[in-house]
Protein backbone atom coordinates (compact mmCIF):
# COMPACT_ATOMS: atom_id res chain seq x y z
CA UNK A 1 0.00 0.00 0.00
CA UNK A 2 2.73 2.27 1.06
CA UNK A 3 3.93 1.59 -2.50
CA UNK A 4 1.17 2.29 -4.18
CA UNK A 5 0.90 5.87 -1.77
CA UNK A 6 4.25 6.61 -3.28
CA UNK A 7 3.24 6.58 -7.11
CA UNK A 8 0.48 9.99 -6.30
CA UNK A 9 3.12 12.43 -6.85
CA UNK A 10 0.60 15.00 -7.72
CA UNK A 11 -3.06 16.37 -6.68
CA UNK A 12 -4.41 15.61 -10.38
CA UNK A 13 -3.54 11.93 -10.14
CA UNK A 14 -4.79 11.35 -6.40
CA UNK A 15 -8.12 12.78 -7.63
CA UNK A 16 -8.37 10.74 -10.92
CA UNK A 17 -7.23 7.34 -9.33
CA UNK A 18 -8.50 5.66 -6.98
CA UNK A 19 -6.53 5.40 -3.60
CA UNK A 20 -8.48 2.42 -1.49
CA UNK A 21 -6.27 1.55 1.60
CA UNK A 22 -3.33 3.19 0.15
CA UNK A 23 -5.21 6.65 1.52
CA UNK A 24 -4.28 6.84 4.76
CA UNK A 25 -0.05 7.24 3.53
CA UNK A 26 -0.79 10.13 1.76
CA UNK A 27 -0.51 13.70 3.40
CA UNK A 28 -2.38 16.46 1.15
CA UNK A 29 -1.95 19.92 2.36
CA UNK A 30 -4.04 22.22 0.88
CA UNK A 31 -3.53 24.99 3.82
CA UNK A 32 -0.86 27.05 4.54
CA UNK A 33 0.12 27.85 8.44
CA UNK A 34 -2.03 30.80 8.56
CA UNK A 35 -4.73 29.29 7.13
CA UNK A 36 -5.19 30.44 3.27
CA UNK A 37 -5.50 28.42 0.75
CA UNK A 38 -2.67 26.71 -1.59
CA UNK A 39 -1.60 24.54 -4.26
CA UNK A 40 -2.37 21.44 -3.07
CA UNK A 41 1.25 19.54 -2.01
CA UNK A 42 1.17 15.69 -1.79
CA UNK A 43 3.34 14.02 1.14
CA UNK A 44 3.93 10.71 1.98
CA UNK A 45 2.46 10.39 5.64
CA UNK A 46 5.92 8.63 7.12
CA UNK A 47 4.64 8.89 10.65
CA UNK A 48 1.77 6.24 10.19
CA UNK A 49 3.88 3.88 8.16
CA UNK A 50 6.03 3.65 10.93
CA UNK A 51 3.27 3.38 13.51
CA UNK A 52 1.80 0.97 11.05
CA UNK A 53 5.11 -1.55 10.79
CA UNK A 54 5.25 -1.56 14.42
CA UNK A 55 2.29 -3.77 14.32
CA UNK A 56 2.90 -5.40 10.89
CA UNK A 57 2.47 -9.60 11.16
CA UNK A 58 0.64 -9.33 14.44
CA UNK A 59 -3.92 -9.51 14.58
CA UNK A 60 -5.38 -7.30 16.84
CA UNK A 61 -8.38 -9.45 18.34
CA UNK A 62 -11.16 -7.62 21.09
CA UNK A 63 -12.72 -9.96 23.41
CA UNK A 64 -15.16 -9.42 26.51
CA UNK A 65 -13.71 -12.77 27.83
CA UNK A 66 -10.57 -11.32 30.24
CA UNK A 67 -10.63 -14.34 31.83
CA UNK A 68 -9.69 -16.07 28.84
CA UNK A 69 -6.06 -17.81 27.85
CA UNK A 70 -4.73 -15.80 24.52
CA UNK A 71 -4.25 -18.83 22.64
CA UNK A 72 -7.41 -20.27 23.53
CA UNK A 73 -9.08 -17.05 22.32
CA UNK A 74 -7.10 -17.18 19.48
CA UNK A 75 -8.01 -20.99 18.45
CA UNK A 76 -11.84 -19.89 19.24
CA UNK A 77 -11.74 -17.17 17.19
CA UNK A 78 -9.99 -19.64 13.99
CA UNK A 79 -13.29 -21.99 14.55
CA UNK A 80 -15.08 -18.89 13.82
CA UNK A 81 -13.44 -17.97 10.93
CA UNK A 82 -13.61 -22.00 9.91
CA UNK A 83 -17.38 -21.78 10.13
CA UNK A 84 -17.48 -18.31 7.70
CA UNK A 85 -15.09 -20.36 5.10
CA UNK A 86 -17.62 -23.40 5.47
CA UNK A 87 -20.39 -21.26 4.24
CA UNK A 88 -18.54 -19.66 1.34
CA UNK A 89 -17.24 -23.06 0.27
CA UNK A 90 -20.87 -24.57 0.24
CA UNK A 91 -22.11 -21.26 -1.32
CA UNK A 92 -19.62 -20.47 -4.14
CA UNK A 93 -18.37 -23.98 -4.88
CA UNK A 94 -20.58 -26.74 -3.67
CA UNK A 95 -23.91 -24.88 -5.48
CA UNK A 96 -25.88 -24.72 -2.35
CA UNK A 97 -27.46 -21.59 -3.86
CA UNK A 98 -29.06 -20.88 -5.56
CA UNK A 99 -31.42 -23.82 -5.35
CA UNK A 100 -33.31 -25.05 -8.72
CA UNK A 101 -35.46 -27.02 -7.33
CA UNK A 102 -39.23 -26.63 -5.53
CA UNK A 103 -40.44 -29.54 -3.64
CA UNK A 104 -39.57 -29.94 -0.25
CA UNK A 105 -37.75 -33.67 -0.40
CA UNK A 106 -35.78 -31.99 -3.02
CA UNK A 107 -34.83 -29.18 -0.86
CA UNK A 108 -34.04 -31.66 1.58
CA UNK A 109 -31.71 -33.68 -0.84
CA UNK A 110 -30.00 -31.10 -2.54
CA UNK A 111 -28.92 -29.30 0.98
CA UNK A 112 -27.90 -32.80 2.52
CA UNK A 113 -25.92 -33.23 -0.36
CA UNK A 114 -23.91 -30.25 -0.16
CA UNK A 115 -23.56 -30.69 3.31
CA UNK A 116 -22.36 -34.10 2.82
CA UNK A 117 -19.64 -32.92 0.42
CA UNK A 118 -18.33 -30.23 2.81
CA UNK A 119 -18.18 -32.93 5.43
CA UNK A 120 -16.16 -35.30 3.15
CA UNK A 121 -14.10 -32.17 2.36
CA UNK A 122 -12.97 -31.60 5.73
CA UNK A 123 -11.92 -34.99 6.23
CA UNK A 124 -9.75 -34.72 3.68
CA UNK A 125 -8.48 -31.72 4.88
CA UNK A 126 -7.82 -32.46 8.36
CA UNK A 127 -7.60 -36.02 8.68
CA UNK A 128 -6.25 -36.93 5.96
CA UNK A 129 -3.75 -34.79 5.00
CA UNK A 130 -3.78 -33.31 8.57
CA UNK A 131 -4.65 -29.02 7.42
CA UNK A 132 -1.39 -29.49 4.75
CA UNK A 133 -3.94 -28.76 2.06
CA UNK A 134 -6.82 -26.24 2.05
CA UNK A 135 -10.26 -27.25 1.15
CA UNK A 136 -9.93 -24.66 -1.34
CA UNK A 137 -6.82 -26.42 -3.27
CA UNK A 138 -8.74 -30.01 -2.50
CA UNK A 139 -11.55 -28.73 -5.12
CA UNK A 140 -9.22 -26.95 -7.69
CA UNK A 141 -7.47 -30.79 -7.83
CA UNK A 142 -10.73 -32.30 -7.85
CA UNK A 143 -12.48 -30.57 -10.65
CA UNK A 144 -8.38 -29.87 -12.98
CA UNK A 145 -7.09 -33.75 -12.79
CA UNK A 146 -8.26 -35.06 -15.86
CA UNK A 147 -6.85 -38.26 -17.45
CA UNK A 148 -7.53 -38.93 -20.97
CA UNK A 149 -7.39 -43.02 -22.25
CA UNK A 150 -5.61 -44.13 -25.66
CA UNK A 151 -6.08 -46.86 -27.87
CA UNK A 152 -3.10 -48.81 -26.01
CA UNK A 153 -4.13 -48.42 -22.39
CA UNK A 154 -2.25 -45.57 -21.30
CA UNK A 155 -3.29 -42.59 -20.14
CA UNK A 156 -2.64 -39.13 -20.83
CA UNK A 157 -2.34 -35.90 -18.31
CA UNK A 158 -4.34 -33.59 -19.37
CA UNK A 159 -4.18 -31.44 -15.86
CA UNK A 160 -3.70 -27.43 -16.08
CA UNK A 161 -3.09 -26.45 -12.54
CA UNK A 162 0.16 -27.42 -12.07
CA UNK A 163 0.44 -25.69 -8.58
CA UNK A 164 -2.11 -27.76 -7.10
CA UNK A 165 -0.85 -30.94 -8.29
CA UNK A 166 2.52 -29.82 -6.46
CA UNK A 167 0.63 -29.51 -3.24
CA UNK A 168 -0.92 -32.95 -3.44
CA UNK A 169 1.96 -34.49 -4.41
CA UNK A 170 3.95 -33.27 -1.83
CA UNK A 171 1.57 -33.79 0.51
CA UNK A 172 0.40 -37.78 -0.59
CA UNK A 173 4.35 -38.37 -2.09
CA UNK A 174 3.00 -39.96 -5.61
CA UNK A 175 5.33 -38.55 -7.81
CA UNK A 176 3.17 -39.33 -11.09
CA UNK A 177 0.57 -36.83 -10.62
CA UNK A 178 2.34 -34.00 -12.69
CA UNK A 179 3.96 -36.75 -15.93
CA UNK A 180 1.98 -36.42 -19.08
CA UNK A 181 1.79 -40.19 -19.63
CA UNK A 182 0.80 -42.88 -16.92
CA UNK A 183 0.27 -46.60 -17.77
CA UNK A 184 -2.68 -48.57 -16.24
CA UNK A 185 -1.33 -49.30 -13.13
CA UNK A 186 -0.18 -45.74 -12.41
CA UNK A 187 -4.25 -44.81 -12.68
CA UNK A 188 -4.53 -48.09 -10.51
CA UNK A 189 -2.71 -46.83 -7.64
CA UNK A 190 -3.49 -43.53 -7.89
CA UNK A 191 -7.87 -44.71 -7.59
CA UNK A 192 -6.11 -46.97 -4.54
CA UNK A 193 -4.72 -43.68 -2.81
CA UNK A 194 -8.31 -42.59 -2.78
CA UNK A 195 -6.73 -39.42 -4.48
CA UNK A 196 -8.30 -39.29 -7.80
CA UNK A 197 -12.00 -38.59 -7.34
CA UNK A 198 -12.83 -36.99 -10.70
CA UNK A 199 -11.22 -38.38 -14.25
């Protein structure tokens, strides 16, 4: 931000750009000491960067519980955040809305199946490969690893995201999951590993 504060060298281009964040690093004086009006002069604001970087890498967290440990406010506070990213997951990429269809069973269904797949998402996330992967990168694998079949047997990689299949082989140590070609058994052990869900 402080960055992007240093780039407004002058009052035309703070007022035709947009500062966000950035704002609160930029000094405009428009005033002189005795009050009258002047050209404009744009400052960099150097005492709240520094009062800024003095808490830079630390979360501020306000609590009514004093009689709380830190870390155990801390670790309550992550659940809460856990249960917001639960929602947005089943929202955004599990389709639980909008919802298509009108009966009430189907309500029912559609809702216990989204629920079901953030369940089996979590699992995945922290039991079995123990919060090393995000739910978030779990999907991206799930819906990118694609194996094509040829004539012979083999199978072709057809994959794009190359950074999550870095993660998850890392994480699971099969070293195949990035090579173009894989025979049969490859795609064997791979459906063994429980790690290819969609092909």
């Amino acid at each position: 931000m402080v960055d992007k504060a240093s780039n407004y060298t002058s009052y035309k281009k703070v007022t035709k750009e947009e500062l966000g964040d950035s704002a609160k690093y930029v000094k405009i004086t428009s005033k002189d000491k005795t009050g009258r009006k002047i050209c404009p002069v744009i400052e960099i604001n150097q005492e709240k960067i520094d009062e800024d970087l003095k808490y830079a890498g630390y979360n501020l967290m306000v609590t009514s519980e004093l009689g709380m440990d830190p870390l155990q406010v801390y670790n309550t506070y992550h659940g809460l955040w856990k249960i917001e990213e639960s929602f947005r997951i089943t929202k955004s990429y599990l389709d639980a809305r909008p919802v298509y269809v009108q009966k009430k069973e189907t309500i029912y269904g559609h809702f216990l199946i989204c629920y079901l797949s953030l369940f089996l998402l979590r699992v995945l996330e922290i039991k079995i490969f123990k919060n090393q992967i995000n739910s978030y990168d779990l999907i991206h694998f799930m819906r990118d690893f694609r194996v094509v079949r040829q004539s012979d047997g083999s199978y072709i990689n057809i994959s794009r995201n190359q950074v999550v299949n870095e993660k998850i082989k890392k994480a699971t140590g099969l070293t195949n999951l990035d090579a173009l070609f894989l025979s049969e058994t490859e795609i064997s052990d791979l459906f063994h590993n429980c790690i290819l869900i969609d092909s």
